[in-house]
C-alpha atoms as a PDB file:
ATOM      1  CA  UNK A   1     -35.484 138.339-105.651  1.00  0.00           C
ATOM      2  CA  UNK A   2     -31.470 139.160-106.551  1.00  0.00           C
ATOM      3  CA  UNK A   3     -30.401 138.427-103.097  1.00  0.00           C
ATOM      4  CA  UNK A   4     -32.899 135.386-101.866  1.00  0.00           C
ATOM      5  CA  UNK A   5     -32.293 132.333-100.865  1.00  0.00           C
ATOM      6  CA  UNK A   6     -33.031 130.338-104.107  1.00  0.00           C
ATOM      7  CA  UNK A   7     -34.775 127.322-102.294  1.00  0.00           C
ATOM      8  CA  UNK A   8     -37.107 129.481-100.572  1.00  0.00           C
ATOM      9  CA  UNK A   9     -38.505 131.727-102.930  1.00  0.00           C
ATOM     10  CA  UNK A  10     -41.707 130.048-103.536  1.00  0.00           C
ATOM     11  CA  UNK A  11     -42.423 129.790-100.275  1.00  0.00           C
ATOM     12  CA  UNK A  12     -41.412 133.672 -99.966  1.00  0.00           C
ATOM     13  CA  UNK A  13     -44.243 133.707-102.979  1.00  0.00           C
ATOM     14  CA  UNK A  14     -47.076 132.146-100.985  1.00  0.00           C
ATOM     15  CA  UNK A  15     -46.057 134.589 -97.806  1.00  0.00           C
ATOM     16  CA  UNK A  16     -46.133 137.456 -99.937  1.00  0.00           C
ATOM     17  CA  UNK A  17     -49.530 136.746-101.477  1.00  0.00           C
ATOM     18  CA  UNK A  18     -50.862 135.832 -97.856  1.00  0.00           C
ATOM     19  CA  UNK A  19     -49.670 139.091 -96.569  1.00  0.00           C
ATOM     20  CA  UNK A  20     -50.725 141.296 -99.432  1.00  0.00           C
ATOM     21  CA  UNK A  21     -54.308 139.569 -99.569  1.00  0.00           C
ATOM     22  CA  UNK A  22     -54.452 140.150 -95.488  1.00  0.00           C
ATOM     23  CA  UNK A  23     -53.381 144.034 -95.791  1.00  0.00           C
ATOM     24  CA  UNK A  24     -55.965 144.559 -98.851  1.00  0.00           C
ATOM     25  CA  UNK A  25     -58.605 142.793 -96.614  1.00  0.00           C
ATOM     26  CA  UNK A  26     -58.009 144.762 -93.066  1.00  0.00           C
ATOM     27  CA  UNK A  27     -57.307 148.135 -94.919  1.00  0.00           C
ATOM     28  CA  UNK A  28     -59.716 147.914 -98.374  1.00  0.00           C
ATOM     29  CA  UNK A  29     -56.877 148.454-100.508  1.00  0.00           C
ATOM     30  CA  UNK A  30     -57.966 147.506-103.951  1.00  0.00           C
ATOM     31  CA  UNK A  31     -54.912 148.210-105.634  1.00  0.00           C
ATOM     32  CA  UNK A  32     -50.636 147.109-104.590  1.00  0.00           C
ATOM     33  CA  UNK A  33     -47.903 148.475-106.054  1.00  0.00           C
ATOM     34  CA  UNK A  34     -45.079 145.570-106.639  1.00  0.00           C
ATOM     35  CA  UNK A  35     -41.397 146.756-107.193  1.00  0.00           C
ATOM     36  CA  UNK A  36     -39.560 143.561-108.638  1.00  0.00           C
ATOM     37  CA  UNK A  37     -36.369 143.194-110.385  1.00  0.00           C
ATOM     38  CA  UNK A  38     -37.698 140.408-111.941  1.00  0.00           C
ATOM     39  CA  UNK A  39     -38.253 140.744-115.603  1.00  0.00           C
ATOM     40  CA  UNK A  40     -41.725 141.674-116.033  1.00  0.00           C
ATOM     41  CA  UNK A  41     -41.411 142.028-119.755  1.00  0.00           C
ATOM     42  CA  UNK A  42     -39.648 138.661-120.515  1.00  0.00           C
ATOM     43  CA  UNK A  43     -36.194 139.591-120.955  1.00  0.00           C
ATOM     44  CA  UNK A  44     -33.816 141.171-118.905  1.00  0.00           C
ATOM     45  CA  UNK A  45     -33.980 141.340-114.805  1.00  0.00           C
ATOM     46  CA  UNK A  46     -34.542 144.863-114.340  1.00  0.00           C
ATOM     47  CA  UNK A  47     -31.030 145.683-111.998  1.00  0.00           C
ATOM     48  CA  UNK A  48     -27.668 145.497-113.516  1.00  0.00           C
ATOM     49  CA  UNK A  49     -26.612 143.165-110.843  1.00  0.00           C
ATOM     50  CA  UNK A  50     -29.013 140.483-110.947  1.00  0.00           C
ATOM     51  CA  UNK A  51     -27.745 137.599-113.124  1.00  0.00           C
ATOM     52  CA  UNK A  52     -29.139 134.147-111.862  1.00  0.00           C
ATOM     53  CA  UNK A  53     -32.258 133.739-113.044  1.00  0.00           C
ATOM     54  CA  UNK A  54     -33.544 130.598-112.357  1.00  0.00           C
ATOM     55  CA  UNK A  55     -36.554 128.436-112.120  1.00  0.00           C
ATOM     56  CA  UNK A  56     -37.640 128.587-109.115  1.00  0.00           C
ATOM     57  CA  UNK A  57     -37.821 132.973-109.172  1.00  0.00           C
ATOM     58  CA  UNK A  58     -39.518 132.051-112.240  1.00  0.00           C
ATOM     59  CA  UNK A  59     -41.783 129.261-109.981  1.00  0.00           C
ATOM     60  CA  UNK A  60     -42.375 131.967-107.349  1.00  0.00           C
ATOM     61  CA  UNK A  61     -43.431 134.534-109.841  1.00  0.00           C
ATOM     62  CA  UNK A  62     -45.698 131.873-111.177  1.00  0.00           C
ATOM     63  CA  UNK A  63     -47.665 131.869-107.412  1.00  0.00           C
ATOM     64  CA  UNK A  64     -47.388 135.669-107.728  1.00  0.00           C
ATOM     65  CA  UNK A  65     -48.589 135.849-110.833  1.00  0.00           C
ATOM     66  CA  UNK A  66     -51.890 133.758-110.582  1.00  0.00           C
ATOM     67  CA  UNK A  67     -52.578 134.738-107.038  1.00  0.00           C
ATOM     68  CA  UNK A  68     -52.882 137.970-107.471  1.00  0.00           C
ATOM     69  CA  UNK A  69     -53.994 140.196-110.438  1.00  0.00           C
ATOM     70  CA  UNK A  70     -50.417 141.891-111.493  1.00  0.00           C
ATOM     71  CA  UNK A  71     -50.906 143.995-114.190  1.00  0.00           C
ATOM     72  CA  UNK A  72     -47.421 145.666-115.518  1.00  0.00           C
ATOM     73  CA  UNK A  73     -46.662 148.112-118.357  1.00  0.00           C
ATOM     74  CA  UNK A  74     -45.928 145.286-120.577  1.00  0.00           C
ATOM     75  CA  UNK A  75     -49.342 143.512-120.115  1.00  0.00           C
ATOM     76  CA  UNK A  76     -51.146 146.492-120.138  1.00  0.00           C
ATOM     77  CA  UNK A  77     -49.085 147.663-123.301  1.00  0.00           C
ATOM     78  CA  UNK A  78     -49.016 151.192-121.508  1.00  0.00           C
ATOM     79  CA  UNK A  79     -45.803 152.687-123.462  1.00  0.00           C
ATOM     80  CA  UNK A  80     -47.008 150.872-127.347  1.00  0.00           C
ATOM     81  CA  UNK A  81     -46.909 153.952-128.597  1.00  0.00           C
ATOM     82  CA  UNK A  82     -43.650 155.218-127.585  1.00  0.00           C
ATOM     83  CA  UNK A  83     -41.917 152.205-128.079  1.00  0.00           C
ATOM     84  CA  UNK A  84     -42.290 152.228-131.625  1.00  0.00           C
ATOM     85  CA  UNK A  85     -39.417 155.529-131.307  1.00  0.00           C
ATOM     86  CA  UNK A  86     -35.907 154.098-131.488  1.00  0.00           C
ATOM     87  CA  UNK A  87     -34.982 156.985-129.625  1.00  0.00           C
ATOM     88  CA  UNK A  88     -36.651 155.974-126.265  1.00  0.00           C
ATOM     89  CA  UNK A  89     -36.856 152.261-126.994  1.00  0.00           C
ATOM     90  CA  UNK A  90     -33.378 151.852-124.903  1.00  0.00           C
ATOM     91  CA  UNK A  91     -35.310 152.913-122.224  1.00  0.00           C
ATOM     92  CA  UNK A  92     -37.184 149.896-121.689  1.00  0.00           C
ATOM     93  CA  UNK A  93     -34.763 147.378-122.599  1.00  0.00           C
ATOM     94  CA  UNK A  94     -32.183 148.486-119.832  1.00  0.00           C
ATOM     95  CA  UNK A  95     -32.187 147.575-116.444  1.00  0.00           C
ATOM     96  CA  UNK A  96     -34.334 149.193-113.951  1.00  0.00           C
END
């Protein structure tokens, strides 16, 4: 999302979800791993480079979001345990 045309992410969004939802059909894939550097947690991006965030990447995440079912480590509160530990908590404040 860093290095996309702004104007055209949405429509990158409903190509995405097309093509996932076409590869899960053909194949019987059940599960898709997403890498994103967009800030599944609310805060941050997740690259050190990415600094426009804007509403349309938050638009397109939108038709991501609630065309698909994306479940992250911060929705699934995977690491509430761990997070608690100032010691690691860094970890998942920082980029990437």
């Amino acid at each position: 999302m860093e290095r996309a045309k702004i104007d055209l992410l949405q429509n990158c969004a409903l190509s995405l979800v097309k093509a996932v939802d076409s590869l899960k059909e053909a194949h019987g894939i059940q599960n898709v791993y997403l890498a994103t550097d967009y800030p599944v947690g609310g805060g941050k991006t997740q690259s050190s480079t990415f600094h426009l965030l804007t509403e349309d990447h938050h638009k397109a995440m939108d038709i991501v979001n609630s065309s698909l079912n994306v479940k992250t480590w911060v929705s699934m509160d995977i690491f509430s345990n761990i997070r608690k530990n100032e010691l690691v908590d860094k970890e998942f404040t920082g980029a990437g």
